[in-house]
Protein backbone atom coordinates (compact mmCIF):
# COMPACT_ATOMS: atom_id res chain seq x y z
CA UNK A 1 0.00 0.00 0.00
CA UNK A 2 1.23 3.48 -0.73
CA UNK A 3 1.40 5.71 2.00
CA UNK A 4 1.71 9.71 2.79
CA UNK A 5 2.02 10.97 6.20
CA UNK A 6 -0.01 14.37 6.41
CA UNK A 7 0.67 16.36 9.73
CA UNK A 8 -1.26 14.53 12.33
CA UNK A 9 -2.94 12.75 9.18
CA UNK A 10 -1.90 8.97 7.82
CA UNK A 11 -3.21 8.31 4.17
CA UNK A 12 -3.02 5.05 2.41
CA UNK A 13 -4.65 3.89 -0.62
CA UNK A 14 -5.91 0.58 -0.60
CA UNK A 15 -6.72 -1.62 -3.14
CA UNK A 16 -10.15 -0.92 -4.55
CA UNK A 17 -10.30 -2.48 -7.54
CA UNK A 18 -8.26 -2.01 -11.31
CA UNK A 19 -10.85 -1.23 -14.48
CA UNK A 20 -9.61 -0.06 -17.71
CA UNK A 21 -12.09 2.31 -19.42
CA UNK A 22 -12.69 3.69 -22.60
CA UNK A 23 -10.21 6.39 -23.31
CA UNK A 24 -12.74 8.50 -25.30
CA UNK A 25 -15.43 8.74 -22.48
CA UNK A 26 -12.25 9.36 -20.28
CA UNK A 27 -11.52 12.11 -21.99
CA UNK A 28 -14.65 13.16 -23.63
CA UNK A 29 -13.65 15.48 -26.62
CA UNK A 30 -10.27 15.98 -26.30
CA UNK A 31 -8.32 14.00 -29.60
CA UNK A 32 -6.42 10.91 -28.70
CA UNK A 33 -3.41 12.04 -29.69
CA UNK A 34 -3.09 14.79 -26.96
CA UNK A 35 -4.82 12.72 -24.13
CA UNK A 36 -2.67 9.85 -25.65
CA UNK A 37 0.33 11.53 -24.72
CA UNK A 38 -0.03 12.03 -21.15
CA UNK A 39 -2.07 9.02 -20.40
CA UNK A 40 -1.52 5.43 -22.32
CA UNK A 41 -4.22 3.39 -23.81
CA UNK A 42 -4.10 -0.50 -24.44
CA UNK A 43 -5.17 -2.02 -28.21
CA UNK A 44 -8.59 -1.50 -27.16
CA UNK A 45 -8.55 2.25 -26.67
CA UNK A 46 -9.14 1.62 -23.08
CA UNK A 47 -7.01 3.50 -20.21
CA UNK A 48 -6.24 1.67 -16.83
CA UNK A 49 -8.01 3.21 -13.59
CA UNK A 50 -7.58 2.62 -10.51
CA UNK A 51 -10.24 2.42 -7.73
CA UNK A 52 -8.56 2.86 -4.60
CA UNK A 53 -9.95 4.07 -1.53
CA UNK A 54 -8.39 6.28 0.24
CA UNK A 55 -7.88 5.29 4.06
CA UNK A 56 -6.89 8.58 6.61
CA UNK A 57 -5.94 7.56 10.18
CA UNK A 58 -6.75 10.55 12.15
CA UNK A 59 -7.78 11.81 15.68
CA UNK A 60 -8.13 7.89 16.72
CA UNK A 61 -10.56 7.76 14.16
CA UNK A 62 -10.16 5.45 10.37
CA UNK A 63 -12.02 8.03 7.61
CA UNK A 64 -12.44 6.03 4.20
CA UNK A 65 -12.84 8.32 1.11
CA UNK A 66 -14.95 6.04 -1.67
CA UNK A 67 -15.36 2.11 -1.50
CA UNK A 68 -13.96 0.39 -4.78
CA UNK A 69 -15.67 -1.89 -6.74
CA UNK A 70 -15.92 -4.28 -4.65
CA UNK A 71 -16.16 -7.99 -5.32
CA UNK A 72 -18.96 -10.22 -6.86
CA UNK A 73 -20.93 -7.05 -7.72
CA UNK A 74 -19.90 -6.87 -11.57
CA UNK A 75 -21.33 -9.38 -14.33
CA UNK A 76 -19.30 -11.69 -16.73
CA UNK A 77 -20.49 -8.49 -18.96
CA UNK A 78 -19.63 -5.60 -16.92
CA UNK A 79 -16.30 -7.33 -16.42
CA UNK A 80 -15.37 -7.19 -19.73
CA UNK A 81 -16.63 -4.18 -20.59
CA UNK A 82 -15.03 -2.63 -18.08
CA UNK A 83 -11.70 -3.97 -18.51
CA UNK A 84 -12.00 -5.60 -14.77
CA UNK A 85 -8.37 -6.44 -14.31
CA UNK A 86 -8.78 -6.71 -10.31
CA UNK A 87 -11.42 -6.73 -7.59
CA UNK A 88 -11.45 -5.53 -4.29
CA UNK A 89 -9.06 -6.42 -1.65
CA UNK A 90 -9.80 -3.57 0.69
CA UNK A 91 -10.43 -5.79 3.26
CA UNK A 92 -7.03 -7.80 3.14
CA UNK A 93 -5.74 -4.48 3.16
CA UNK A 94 -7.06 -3.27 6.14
CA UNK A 95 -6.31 -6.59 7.88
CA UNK A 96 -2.52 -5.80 6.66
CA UNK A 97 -2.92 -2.50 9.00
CA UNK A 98 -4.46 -4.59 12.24
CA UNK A 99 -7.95 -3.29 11.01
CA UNK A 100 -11.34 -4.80 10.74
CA UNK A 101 -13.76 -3.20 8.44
CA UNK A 102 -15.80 -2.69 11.99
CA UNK A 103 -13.20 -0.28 12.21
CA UNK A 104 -14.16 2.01 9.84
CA UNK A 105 -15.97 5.33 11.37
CA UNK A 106 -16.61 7.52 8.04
CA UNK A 107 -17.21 6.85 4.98
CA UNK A 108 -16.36 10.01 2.53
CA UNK A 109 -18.47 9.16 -0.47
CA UNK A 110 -17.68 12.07 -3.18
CA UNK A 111 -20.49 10.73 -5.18
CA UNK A 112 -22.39 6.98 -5.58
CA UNK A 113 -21.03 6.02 -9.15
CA UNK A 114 -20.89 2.33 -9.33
CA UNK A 115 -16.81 2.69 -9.34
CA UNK A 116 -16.93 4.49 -6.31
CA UNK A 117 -19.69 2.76 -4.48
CA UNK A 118 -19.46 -1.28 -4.89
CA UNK A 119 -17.68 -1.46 -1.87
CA UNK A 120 -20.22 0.06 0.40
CA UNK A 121 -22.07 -3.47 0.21
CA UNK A 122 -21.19 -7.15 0.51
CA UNK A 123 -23.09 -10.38 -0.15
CA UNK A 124 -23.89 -12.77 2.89
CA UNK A 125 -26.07 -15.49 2.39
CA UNK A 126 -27.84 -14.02 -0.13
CA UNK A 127 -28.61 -10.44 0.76
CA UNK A 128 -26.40 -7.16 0.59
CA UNK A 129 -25.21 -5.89 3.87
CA UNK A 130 -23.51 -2.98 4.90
CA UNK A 131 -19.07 -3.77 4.19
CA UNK A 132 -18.56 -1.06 7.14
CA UNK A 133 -21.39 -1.58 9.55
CA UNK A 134 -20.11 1.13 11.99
CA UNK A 135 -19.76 4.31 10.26
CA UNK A 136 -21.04 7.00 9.19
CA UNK A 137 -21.50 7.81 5.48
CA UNK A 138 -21.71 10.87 4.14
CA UNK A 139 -23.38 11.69 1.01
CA UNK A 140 -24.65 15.24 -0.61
CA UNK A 141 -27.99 15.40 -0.08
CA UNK A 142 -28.69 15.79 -4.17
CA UNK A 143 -26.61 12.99 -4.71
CA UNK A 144 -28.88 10.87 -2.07
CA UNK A 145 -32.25 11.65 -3.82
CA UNK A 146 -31.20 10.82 -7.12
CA UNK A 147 -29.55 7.64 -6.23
CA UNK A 148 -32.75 6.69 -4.47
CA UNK A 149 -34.74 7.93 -7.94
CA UNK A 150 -31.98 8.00 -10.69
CA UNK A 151 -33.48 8.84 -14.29
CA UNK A 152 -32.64 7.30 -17.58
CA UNK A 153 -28.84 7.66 -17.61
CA UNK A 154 -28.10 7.91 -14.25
CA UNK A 155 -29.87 4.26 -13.50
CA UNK A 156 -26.96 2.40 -15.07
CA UNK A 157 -24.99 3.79 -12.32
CA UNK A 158 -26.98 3.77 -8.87
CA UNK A 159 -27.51 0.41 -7.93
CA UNK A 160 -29.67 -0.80 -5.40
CA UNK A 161 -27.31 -3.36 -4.43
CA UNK A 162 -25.09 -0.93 -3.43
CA UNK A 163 -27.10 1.75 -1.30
CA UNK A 164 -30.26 0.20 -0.14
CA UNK A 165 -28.37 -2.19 2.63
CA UNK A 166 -26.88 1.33 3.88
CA UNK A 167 -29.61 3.79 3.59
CA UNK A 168 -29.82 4.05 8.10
CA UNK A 169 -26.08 5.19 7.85
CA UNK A 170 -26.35 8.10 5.43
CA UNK A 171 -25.79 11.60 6.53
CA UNK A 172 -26.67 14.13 3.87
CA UNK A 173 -25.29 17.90 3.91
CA UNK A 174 -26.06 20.81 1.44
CA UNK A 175 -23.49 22.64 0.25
CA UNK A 176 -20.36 21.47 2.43
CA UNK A 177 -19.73 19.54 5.90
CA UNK A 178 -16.75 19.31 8.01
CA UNK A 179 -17.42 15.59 9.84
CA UNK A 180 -14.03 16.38 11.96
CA UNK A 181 -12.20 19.31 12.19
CA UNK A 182 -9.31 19.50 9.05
CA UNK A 183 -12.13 17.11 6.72
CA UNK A 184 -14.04 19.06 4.45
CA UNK A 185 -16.49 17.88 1.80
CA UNK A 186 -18.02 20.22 -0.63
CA UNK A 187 -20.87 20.14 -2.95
CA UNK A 188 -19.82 21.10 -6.82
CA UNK A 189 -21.43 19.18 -9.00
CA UNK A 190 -20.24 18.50 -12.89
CA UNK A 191 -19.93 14.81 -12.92
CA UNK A 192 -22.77 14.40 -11.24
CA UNK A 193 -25.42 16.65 -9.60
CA UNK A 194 -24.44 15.95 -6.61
CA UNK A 195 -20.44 15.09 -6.87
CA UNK A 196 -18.34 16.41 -4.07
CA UNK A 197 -14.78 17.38 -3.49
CA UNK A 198 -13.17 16.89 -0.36
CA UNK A 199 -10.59 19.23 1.37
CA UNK A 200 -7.68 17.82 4.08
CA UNK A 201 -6.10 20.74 6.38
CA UNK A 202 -3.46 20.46 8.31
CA UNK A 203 -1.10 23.25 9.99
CA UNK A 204 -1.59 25.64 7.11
CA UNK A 205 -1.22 22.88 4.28
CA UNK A 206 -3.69 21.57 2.02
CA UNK A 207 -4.48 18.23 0.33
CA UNK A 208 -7.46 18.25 -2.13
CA UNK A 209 -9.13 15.71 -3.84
CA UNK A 210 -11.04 16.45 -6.73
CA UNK A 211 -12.94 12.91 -7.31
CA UNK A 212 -14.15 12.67 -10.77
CA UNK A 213 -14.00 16.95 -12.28
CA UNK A 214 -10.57 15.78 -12.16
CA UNK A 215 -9.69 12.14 -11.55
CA UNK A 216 -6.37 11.99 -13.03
CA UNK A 217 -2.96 14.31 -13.78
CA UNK A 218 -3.67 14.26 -16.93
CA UNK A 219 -7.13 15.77 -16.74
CA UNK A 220 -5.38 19.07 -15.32
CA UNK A 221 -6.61 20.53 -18.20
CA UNK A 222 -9.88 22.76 -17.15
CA UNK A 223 -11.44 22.11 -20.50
CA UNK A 224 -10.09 17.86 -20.35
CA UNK A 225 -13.94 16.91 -18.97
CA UNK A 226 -15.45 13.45 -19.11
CA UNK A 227 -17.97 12.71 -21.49
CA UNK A 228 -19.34 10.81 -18.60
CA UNK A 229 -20.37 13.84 -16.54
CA UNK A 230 -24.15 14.91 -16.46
CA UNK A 231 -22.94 18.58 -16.54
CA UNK A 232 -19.51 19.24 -18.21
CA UNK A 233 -20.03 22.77 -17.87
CA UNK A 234 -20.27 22.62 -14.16
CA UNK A 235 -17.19 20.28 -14.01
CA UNK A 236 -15.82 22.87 -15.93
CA UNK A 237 -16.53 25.73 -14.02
CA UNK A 238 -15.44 23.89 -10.70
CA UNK A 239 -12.61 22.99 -12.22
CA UNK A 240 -11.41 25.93 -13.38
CA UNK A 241 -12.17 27.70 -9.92
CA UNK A 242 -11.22 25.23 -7.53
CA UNK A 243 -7.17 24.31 -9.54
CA UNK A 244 -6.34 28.02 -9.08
CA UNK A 245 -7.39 28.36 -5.45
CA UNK A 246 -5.02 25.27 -5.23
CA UNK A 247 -2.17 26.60 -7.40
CA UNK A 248 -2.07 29.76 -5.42
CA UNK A 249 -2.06 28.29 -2.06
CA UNK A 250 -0.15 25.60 -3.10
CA UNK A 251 -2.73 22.76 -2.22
CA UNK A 252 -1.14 19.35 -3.37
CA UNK A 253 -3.67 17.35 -4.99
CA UNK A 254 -4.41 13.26 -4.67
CA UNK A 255 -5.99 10.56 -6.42
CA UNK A 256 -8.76 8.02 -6.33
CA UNK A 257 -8.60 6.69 -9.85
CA UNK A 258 -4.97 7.55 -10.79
CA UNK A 259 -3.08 4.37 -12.51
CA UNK A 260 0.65 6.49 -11.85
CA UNK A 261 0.08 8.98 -9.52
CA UNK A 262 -1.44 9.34 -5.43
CA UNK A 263 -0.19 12.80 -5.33
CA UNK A 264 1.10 15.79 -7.22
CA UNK A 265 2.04 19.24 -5.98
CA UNK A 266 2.00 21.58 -9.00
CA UNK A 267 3.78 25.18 -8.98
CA UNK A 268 1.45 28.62 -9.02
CA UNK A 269 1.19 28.63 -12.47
CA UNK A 270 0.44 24.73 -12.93
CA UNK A 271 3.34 24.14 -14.94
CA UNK A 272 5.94 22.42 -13.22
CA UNK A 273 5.56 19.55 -10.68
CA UNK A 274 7.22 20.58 -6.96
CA UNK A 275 6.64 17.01 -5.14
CA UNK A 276 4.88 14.12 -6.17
CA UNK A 277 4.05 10.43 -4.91
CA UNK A 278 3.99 7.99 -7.25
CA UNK A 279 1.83 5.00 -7.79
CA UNK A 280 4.12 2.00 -6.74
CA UNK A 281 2.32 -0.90 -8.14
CA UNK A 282 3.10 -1.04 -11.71
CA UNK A 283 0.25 -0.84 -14.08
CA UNK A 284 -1.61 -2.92 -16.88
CA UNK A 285 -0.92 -0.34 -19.30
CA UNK A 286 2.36 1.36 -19.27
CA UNK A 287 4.12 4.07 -21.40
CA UNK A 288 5.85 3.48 -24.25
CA UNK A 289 9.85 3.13 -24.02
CA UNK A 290 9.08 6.58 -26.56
CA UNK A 291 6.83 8.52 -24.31
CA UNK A 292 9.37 7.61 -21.25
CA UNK A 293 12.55 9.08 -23.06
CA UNK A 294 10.83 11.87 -24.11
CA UNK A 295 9.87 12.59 -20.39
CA UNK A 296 13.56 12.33 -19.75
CA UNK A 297 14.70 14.71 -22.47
CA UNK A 298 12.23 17.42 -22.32
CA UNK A 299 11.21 17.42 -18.67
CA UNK A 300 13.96 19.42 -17.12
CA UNK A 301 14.07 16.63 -14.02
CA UNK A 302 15.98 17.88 -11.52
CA UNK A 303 16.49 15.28 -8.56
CA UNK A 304 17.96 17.90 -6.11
CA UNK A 305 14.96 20.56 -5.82
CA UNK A 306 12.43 17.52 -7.17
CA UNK A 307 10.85 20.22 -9.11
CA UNK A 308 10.40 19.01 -12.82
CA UNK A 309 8.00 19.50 -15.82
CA UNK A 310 5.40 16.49 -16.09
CA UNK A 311 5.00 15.31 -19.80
CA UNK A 312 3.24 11.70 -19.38
């Protein structure tokens, strides 16, 4: 597991689930052979994602942002069209850290996507119940009603299976909550109507995670929006608003579905990369030996300061 100590915070990412999607819908309208360059796709066209929740050890308390895909939930189908590479092992994770998933208090849910919300549910004997039967889980309250009455697109998404075992844990919140002081969710739609972003704080730093209006490095891009969000102008908007409140207080930003990257600090002016963590379990799809020496010769890497431009 890949870990980042935060202050007084602990993150690790733990192992959610690996699908490869479609590179277009990724990307929505921007041309393969810009996307292509930053982010690699297989024969297929499809680019590998990761699911991995985000676990934060804080204030005696284990805060889990999304769930993964969990396991048994996809068909033979869904499988395949997803590019399922891996399921779930969030819970051999946690068992790796002395954890049960009894030990989860919060659940962060930035919205209830299938990707994102598999793991909120497991099978026993049967029936769906609740994967982390003690905590709370917070959801915006938009988000809650239409996963509870999705409409024609949305229903491919918001599975029963995956919210009705759950519903008595759900705390909904309008425009933002703070569940613990230095844990901030806020309401911005975009990729869905009611997709969140959530905010860490610690000692006058900042960690942000922008979910899906910006779920990898290479969608740092403003205009780079899925053609799976319900409101690309939104995502747009939030985008645009939310990367330069982060490149001028020099938030560092992290990752949910990232296949290379858990974190990257970016300079003021979003052009050069200060600190970053890397993803260290190598991926499905990986860069061409091409793509990797032109990082080398045009990125100006310089070990020493660790500041360096990003070109995959």
């Amino acid at each position: 597991m890949d870990k980042l100590r935060f202050h007084d915070m602990t993150l690790y990412w733990l192992e959610g689930g690996v699908v490869s999607f479609d590179g277009g819908a990724i990307f929505g309208v921007v041309p393969k052979p810009l996307w292509s360059k930053r982010y690699p796709a297989n024969a297929h066209n499809q680019i590998e994602n990761a699911t991995d929740p985000i676990l934060i050890r804080y204030c005696n308390k284990n805060y889990l942002i999304d769930t993964g895909i969990g396991n048994g939930k996809l068909t033979d189908k869904q499988k395949r069209n997803f590019g399922v590479r891996e399921e779930s092992k969030v819970k051999e994770n946690l068992e790796s850290l002395g954890l049960t998933e009894e030990d989860i208090d919060v659940v962060l849910m930035t919205h209830m996507h299938f990707d994102h919300a598999c793991g909120l549910t497991r099978l026993e004997n049967n029936s769906f119940i609740s994967a982390f039967p003690n905590a709370d889980i917070y959801v915006n309250e938009i988000e809650w009603a239409e996963v509870r009455n999705p409409n024609s697109r949305s229903k491919s998404t918001y599975w029963k299976e995956n919210w009705e075992a759950v519903a008595e844990q759900v705390i909904t919140y309008k425009d933002k909550c703070e569940p613990v002081k230095g844990i901030q969710m806020i309401h911005t739609g975009g990729h869905s109507e009611g997709h969140a972003i959530i905010r860490l704080t610690q000692k006058g730093e900042t960690l942000i995670h922008m979910a899906d209006i910006m779920s990898t490095h290479a969608h740092q891009n403003p205009l780079w929006v899925m053609a799976y969000d319900d409101y690309p102008m939104d995502a747009l908007y939030a985008k645009e608003k939310w990367m330069r409140e982060a490149y001028d207080n020099e938030y560092a930003f992290i990752f949910y579905h990232d296949a290379y990257y858990r974190m990257i600090k970016w300079d003021s002016k979003g052009e050069n990369v200060k600190s970053s963590l890397k993803r260290s379990k190598e991926s499905y799809i990986t860069h061409s030996s091409a793509q990797q020496q032109e990082a080398r010769d045009q990125g100006g890497k310089d070990e020493r300061s660790r500041i360096y431009k990003l070109h995959i």
